[in-house]
N, C-alpha and C. Protein backbone atom coordinates (compact mmCIF):
# COMPACT_ATOMS: atom_id res chain seq x y z
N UNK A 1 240.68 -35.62 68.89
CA UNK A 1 241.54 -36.64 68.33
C UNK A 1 242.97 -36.11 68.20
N UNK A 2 243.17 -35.11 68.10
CA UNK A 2 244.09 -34.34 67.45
C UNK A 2 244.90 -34.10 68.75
N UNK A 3 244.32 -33.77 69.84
CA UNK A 3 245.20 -33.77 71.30
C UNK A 3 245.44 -35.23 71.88
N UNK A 4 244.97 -36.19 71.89
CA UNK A 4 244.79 -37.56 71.99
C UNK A 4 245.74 -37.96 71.77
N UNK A 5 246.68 -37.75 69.92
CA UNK A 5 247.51 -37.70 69.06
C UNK A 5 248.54 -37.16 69.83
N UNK A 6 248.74 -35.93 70.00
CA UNK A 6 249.47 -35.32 70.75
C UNK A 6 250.27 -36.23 71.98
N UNK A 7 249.47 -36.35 72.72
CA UNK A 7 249.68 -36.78 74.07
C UNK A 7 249.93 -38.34 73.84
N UNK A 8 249.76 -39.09 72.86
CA UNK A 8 250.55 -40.67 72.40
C UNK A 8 251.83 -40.19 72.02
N UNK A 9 252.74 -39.14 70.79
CA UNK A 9 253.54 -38.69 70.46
C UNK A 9 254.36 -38.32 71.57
N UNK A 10 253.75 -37.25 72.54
CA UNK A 10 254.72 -36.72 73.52
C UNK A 10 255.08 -37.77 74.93
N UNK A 11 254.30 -38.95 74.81
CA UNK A 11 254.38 -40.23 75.60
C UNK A 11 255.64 -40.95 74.83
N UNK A 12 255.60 -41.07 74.08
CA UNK A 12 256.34 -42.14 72.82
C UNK A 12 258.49 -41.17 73.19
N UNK A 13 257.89 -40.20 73.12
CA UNK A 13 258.91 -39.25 73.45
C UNK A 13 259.63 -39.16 74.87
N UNK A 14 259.15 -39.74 75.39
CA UNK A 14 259.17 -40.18 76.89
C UNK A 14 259.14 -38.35 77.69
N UNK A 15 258.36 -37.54 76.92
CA UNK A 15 257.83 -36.26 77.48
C UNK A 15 256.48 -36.31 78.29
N UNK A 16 256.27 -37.26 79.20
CA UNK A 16 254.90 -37.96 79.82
C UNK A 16 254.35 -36.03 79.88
N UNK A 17 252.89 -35.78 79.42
CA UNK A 17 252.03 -34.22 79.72
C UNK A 17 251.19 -34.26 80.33
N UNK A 18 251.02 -33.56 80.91
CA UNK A 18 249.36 -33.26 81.53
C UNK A 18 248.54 -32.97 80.36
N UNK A 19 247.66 -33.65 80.45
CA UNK A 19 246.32 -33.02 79.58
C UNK A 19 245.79 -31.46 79.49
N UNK A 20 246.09 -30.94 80.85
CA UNK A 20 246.19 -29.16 81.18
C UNK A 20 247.37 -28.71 80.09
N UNK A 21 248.36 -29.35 80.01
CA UNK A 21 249.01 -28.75 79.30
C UNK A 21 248.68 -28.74 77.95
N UNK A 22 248.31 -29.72 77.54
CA UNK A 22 247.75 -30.05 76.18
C UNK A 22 246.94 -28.94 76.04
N UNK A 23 245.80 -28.99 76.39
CA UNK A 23 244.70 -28.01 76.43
C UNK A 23 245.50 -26.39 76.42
N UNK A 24 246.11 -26.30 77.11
CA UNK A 24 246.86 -24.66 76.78
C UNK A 24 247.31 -24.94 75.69
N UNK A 25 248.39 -25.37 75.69
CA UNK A 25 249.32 -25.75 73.85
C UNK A 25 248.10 -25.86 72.73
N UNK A 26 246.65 -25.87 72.55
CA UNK A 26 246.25 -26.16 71.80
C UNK A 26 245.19 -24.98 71.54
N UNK A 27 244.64 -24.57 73.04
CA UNK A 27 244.17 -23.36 73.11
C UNK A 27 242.69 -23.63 73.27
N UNK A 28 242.78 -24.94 74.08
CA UNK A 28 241.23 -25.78 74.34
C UNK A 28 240.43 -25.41 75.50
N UNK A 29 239.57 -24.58 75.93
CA UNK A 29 238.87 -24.32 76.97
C UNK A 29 238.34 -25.65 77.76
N UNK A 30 238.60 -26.50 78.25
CA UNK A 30 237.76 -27.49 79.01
C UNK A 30 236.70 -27.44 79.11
N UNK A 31 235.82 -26.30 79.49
CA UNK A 31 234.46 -26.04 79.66
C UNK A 31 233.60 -25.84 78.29
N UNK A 32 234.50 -25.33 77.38
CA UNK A 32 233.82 -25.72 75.77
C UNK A 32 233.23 -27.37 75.60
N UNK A 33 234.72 -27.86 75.59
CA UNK A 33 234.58 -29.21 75.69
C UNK A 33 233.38 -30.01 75.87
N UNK A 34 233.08 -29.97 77.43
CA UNK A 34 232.18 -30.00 78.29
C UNK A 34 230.87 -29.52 77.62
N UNK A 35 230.94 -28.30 77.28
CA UNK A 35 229.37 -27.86 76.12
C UNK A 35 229.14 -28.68 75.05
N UNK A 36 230.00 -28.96 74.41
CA UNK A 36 229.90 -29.84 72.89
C UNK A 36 229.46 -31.08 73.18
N UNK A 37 230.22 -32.15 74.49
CA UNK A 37 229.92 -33.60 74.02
C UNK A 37 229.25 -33.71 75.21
N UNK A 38 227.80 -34.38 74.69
CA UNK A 38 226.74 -35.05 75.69
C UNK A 38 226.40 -36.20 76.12
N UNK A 39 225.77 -36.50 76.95
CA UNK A 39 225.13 -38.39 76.85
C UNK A 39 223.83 -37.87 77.50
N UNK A 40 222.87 -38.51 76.19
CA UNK A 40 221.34 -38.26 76.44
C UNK A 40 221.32 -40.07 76.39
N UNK A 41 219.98 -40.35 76.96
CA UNK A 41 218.69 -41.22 77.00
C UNK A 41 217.49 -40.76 75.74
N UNK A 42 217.48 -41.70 74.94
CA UNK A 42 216.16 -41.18 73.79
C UNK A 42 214.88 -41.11 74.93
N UNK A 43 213.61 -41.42 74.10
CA UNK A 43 212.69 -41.71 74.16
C UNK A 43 212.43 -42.93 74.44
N UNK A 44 213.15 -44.26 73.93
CA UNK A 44 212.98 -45.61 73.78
C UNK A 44 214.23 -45.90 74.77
N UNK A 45 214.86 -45.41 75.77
CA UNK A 45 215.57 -45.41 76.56
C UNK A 45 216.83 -45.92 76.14
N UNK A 46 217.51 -45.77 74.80
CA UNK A 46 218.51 -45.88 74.70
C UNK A 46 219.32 -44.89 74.72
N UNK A 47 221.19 -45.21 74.81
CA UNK A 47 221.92 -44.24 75.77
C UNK A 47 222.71 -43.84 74.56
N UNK A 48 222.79 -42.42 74.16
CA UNK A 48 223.39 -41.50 73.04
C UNK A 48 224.64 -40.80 73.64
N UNK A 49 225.29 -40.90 72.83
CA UNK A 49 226.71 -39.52 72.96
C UNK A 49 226.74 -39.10 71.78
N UNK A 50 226.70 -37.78 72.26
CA UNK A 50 226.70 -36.56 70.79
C UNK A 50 227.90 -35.72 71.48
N UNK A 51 228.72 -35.20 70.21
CA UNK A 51 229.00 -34.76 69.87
C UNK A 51 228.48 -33.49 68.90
N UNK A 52 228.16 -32.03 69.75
CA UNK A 52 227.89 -30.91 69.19
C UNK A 52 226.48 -31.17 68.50
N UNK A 53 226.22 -31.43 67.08
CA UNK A 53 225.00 -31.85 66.91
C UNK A 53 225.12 -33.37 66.17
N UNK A 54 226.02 -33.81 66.03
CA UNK A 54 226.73 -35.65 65.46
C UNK A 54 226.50 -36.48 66.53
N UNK A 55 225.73 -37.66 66.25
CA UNK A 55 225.18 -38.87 67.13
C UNK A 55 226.88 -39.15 66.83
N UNK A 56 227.30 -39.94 67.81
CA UNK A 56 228.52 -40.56 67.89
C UNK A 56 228.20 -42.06 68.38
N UNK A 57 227.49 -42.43 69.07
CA UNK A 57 226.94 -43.64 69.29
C UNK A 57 225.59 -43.79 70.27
């Protein structure tokens, strides 16, 4: 959320960023990223995104 933030601010600024850049300036590995947020299928075949171990929807 917090880079999201970022990158509306530095838009608003008419400083258009790469998201790469964001991610350095913030000190965000992409591939972390990528480890933390999932999309599973339950059991009852409904479709989950988690976040680390937080159902998000």
């Amino acid at each position: 959320m917090v880079m999201a933030k970022e990158k509306i601010n530095l838009f608003m600024k008419g400083q258009d960023t790469d998201l790469d850049q964001i991610y350095e300036k913030f000190g965000v590995d992409y591939n972390l990223l990528v480890l933390l947020m999932r999309r599973e299928v339950d059991k009852e075949g409904k479709f989950q995104i988690r976040w680390g171990e937080q159902m998000i929807a």
